[in-house]
N, C-alpha and C. Protein backbone atom coordinates (compact mmCIF):
# COMPACT_ATOMS: atom_id res chain seq x y z
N UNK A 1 -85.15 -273.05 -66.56
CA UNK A 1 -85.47 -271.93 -65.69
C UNK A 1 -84.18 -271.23 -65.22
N UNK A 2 -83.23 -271.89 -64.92
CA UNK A 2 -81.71 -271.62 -64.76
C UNK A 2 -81.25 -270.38 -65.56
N UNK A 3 -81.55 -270.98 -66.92
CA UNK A 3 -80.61 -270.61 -67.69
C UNK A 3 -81.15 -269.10 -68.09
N UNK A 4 -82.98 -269.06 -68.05
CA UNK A 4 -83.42 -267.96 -68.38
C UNK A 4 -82.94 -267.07 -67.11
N UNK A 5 -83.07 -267.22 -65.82
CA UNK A 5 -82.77 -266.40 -64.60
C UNK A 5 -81.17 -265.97 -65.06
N UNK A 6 -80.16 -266.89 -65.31
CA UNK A 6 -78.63 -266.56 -65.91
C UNK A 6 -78.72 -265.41 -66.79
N UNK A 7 -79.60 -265.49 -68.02
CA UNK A 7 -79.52 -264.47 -69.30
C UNK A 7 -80.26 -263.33 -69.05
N UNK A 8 -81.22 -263.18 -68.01
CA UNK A 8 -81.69 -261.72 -67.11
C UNK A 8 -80.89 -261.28 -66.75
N UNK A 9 -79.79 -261.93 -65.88
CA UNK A 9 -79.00 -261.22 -65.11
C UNK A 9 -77.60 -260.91 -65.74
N UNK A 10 -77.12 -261.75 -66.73
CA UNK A 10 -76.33 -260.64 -67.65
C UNK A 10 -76.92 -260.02 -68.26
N UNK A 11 -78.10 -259.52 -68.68
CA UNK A 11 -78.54 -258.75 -69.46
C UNK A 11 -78.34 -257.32 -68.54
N UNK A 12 -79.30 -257.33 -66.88
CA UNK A 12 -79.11 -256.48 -66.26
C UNK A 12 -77.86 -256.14 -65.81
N UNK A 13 -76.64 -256.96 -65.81
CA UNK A 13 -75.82 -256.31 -65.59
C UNK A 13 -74.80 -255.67 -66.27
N UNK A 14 -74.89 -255.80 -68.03
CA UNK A 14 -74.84 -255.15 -68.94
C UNK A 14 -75.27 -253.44 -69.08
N UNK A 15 -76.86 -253.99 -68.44
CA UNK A 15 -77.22 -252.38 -68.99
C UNK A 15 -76.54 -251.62 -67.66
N UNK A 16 -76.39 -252.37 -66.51
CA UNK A 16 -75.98 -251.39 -65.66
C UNK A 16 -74.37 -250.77 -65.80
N UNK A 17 -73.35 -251.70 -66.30
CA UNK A 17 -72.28 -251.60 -66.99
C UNK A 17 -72.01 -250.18 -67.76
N UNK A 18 -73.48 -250.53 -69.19
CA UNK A 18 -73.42 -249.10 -70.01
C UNK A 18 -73.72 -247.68 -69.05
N UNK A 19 -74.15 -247.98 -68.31
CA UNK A 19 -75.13 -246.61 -67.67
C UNK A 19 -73.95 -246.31 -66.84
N UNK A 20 -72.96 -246.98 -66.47
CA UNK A 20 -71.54 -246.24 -65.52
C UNK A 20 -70.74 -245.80 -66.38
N UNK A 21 -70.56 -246.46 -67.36
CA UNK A 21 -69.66 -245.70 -68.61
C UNK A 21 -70.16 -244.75 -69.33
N UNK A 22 -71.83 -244.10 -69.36
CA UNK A 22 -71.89 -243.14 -69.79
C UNK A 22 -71.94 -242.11 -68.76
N UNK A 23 -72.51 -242.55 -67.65
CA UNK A 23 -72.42 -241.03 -66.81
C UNK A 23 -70.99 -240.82 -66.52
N UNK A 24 -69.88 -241.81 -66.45
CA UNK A 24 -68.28 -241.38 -66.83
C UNK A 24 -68.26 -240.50 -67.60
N UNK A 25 -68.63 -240.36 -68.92
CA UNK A 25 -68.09 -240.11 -70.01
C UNK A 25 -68.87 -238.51 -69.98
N UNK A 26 -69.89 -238.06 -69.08
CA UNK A 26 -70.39 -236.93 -68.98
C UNK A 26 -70.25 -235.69 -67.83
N UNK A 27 -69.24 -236.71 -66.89
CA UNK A 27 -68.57 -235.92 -65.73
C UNK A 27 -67.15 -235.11 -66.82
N UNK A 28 -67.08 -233.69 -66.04
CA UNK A 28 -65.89 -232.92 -66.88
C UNK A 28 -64.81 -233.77 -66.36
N UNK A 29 -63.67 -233.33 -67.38
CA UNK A 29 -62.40 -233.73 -67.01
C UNK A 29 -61.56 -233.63 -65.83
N UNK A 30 -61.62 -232.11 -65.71
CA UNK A 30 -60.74 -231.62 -64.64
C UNK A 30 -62.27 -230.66 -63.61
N UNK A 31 -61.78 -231.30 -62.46
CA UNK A 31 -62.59 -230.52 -61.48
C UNK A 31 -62.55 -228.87 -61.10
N UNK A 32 -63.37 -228.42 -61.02
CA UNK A 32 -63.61 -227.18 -61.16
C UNK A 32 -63.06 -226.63 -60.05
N UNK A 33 -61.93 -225.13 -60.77
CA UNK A 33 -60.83 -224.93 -59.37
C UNK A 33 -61.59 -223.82 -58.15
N UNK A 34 -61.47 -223.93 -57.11
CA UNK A 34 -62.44 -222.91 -56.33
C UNK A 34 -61.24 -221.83 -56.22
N UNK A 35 -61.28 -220.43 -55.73
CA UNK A 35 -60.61 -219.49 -55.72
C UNK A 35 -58.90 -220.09 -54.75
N UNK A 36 -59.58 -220.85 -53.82
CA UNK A 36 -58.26 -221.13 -52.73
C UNK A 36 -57.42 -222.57 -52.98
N UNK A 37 -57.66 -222.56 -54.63
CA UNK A 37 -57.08 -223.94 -55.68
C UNK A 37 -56.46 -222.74 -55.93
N UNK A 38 -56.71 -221.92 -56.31
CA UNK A 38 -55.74 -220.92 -57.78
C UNK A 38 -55.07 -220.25 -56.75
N UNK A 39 -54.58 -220.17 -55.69
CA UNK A 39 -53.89 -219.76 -54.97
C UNK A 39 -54.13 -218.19 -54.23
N UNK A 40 -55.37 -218.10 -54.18
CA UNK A 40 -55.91 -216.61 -53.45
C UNK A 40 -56.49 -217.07 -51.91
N UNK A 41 -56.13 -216.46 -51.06
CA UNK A 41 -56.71 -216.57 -49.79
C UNK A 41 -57.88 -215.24 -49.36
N UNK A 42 -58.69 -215.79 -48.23
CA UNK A 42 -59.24 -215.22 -48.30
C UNK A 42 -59.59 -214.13 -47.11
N UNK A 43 -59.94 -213.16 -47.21
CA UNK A 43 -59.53 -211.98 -46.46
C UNK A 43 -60.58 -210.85 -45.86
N UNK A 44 -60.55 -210.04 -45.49
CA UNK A 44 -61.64 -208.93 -44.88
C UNK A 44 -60.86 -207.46 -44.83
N UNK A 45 -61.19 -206.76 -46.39
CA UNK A 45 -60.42 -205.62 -47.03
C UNK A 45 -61.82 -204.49 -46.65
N UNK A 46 -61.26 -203.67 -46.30
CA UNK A 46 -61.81 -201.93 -46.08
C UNK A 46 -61.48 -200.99 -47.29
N UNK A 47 -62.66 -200.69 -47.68
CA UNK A 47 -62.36 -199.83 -48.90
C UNK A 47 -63.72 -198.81 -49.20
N UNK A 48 -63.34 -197.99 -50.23
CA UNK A 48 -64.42 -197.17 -50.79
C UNK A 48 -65.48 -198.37 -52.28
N UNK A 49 -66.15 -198.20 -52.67
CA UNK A 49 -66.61 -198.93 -53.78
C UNK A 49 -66.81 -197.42 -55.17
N UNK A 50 -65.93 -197.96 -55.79
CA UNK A 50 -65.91 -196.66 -57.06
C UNK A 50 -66.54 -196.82 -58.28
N UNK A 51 -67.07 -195.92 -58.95
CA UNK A 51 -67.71 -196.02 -60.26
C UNK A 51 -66.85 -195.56 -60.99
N UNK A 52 -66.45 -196.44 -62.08
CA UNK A 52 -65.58 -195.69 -63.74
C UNK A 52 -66.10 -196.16 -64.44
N UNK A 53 -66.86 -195.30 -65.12
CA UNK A 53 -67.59 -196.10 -66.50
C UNK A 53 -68.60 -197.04 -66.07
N UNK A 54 -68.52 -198.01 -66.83
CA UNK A 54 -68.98 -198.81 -66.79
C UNK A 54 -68.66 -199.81 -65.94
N UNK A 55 -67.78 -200.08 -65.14
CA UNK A 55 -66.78 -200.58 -63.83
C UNK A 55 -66.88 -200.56 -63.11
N UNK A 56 -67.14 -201.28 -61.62
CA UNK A 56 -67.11 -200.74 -60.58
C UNK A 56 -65.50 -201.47 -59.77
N UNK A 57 -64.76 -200.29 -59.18
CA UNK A 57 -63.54 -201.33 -58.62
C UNK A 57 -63.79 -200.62 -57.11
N UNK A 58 -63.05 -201.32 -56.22
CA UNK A 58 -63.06 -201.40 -54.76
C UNK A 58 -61.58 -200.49 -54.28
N UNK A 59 -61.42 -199.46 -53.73
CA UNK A 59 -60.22 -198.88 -53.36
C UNK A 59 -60.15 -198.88 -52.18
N UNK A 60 -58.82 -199.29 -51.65
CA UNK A 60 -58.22 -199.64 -50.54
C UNK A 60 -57.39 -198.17 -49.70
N UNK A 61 -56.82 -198.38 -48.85
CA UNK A 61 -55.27 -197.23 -48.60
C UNK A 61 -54.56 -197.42 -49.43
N UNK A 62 -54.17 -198.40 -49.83
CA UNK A 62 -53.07 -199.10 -50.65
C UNK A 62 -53.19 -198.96 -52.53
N UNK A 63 -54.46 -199.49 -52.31
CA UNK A 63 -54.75 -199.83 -53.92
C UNK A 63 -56.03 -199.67 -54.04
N UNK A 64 -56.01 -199.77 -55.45
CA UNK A 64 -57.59 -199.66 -56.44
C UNK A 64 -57.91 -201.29 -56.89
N UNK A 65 -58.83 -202.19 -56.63
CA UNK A 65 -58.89 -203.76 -57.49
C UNK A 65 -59.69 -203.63 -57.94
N UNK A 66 -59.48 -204.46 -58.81
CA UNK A 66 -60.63 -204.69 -59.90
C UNK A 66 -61.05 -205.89 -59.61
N UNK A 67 -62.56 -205.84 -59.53
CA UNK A 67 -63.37 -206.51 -59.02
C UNK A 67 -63.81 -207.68 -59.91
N UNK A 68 -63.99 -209.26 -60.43
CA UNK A 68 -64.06 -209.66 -61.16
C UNK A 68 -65.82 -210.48 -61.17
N UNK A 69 -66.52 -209.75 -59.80
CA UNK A 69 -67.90 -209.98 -60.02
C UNK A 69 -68.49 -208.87 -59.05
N UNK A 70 -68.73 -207.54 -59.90
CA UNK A 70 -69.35 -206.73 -59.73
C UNK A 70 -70.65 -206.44 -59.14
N UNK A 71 -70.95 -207.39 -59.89
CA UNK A 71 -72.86 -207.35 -59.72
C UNK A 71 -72.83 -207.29 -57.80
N UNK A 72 -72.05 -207.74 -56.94
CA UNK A 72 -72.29 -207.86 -55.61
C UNK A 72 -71.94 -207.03 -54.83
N UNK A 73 -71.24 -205.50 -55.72
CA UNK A 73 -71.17 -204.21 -55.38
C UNK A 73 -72.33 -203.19 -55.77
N UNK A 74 -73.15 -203.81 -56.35
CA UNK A 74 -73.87 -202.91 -57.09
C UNK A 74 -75.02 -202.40 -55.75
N UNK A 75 -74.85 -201.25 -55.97
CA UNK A 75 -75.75 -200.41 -55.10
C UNK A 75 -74.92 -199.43 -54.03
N UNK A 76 -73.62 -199.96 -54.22
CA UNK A 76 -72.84 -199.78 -52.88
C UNK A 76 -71.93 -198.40 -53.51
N UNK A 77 -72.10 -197.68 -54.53
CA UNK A 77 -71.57 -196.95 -55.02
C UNK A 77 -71.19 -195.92 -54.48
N UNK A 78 -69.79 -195.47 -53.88
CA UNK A 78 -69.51 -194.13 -53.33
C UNK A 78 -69.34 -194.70 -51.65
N UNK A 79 -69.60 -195.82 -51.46
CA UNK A 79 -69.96 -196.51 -49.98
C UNK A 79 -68.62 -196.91 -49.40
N UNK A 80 -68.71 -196.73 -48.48
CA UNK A 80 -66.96 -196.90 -47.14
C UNK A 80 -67.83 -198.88 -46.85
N UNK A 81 -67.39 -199.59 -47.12
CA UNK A 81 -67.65 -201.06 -46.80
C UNK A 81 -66.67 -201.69 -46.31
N UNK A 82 -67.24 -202.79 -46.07
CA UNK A 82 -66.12 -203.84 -45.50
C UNK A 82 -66.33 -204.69 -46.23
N UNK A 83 -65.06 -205.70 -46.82
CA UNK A 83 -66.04 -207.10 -48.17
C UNK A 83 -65.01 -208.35 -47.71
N UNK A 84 -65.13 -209.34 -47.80
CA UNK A 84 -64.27 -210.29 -47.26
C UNK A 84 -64.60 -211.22 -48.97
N UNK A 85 -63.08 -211.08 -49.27
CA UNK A 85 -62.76 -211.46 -50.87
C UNK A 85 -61.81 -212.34 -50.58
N UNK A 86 -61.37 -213.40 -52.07
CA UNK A 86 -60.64 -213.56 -52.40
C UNK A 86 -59.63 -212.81 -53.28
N UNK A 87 -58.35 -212.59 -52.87
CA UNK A 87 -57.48 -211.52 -53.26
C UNK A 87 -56.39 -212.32 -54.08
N UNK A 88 -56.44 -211.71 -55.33
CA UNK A 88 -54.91 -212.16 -56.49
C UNK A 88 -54.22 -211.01 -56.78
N UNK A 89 -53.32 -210.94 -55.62
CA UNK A 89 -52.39 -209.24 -55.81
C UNK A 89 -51.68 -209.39 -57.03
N UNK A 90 -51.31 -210.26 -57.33
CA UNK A 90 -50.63 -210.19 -59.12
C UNK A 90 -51.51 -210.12 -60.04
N UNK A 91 -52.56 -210.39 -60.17
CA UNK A 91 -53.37 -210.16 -60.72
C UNK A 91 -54.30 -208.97 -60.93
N UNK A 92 -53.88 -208.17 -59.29
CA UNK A 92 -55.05 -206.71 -59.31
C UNK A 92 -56.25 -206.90 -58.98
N UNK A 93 -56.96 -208.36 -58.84
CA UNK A 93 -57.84 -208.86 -58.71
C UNK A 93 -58.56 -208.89 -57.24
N UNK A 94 -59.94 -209.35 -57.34
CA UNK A 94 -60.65 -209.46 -56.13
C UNK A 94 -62.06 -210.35 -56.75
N UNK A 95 -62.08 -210.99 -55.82
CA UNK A 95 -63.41 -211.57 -55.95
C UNK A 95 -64.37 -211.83 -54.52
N UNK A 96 -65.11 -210.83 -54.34
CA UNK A 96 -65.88 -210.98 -52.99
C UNK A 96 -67.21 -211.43 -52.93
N UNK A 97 -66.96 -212.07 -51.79
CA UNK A 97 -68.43 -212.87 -51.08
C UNK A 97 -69.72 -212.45 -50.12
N UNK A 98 -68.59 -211.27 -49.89
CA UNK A 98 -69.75 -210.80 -48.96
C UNK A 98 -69.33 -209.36 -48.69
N UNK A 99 -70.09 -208.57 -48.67
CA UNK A 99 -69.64 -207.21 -48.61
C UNK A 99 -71.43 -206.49 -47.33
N UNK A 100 -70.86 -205.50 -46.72
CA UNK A 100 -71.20 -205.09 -45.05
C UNK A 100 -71.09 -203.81 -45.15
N UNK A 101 -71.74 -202.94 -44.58
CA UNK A 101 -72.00 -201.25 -44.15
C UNK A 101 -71.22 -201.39 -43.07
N UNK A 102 -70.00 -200.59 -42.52
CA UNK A 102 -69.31 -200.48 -41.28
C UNK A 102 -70.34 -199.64 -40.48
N UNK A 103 -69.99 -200.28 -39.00
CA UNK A 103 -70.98 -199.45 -38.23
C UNK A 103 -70.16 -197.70 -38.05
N UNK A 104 -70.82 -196.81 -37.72
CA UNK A 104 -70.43 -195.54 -37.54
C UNK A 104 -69.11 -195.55 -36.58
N UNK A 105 -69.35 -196.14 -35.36
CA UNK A 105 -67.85 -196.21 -34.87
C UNK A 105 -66.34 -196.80 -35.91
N UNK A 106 -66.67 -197.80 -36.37
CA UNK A 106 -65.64 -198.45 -37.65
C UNK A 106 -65.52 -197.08 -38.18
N UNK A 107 -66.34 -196.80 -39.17
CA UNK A 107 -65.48 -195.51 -39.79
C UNK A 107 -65.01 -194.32 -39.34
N UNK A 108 -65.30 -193.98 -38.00
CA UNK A 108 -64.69 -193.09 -37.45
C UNK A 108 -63.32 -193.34 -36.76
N UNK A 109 -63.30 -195.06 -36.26
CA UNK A 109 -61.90 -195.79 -36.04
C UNK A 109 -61.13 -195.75 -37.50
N UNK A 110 -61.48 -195.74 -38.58
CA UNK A 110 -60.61 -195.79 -39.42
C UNK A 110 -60.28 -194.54 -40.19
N UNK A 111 -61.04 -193.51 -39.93
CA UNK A 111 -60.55 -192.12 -40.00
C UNK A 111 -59.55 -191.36 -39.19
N UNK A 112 -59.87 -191.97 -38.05
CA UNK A 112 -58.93 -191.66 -36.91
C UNK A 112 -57.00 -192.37 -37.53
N UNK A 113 -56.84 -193.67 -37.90
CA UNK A 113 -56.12 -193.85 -38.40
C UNK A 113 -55.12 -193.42 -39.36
């Protein structure tokens, strides 16, 4: 009775053995980098939202970015917003999370400017 209770329990702890070495072997290598891994911080930029083509980029006072997920401008075309992105100035880049209608005072504070 021993010996059968012994050869269950290496058996089960065999299969449990295989089943950690395969879900190992199905996790990726390298963990997936979030924007503030790749070295972009993150920010709350005032801009116009522009159509070129097929494109939509975000223009600043400063600059024009190119937006690298569009789809979360879409609708906002021609629109004075506020978007709080991750920004890669060497890159030209932007990637935003959340984008906002300024209230009427905001854009008249920033016209005034």
């Amino acid at each position: 009775m021993k010996t059968l209770l012994l050869v269950i329990l290496v058996i089960l702890s065999l299969c449990f053995c295989l089943s950690v070495v395969a879900l190992s072997q199905d996790a990726p290598n390298e963990a997936r980098q979030t924007p503030a891994d790749m070295g972009a911080r993150l920010t709350t930029i005032v801009g116009t939202v522009q159509e070129g083509g097929d494109k939509l980029r975000f223009v600043t006072e400063q600059r024009a970015w190119n937006v690298d997920n569009p789809e979360i401008l879409e609708g906002h075309e021609g629109h004075y917003v506020h978007a709080k992105a991750y920004v890669y100035p060497n890159k030209n880049l932007i990637h935003i999370t959340e984008v906002k209608i300024p209230t009427t005072r905001e854009i008249r504070e920033a016209a005034i400017k």
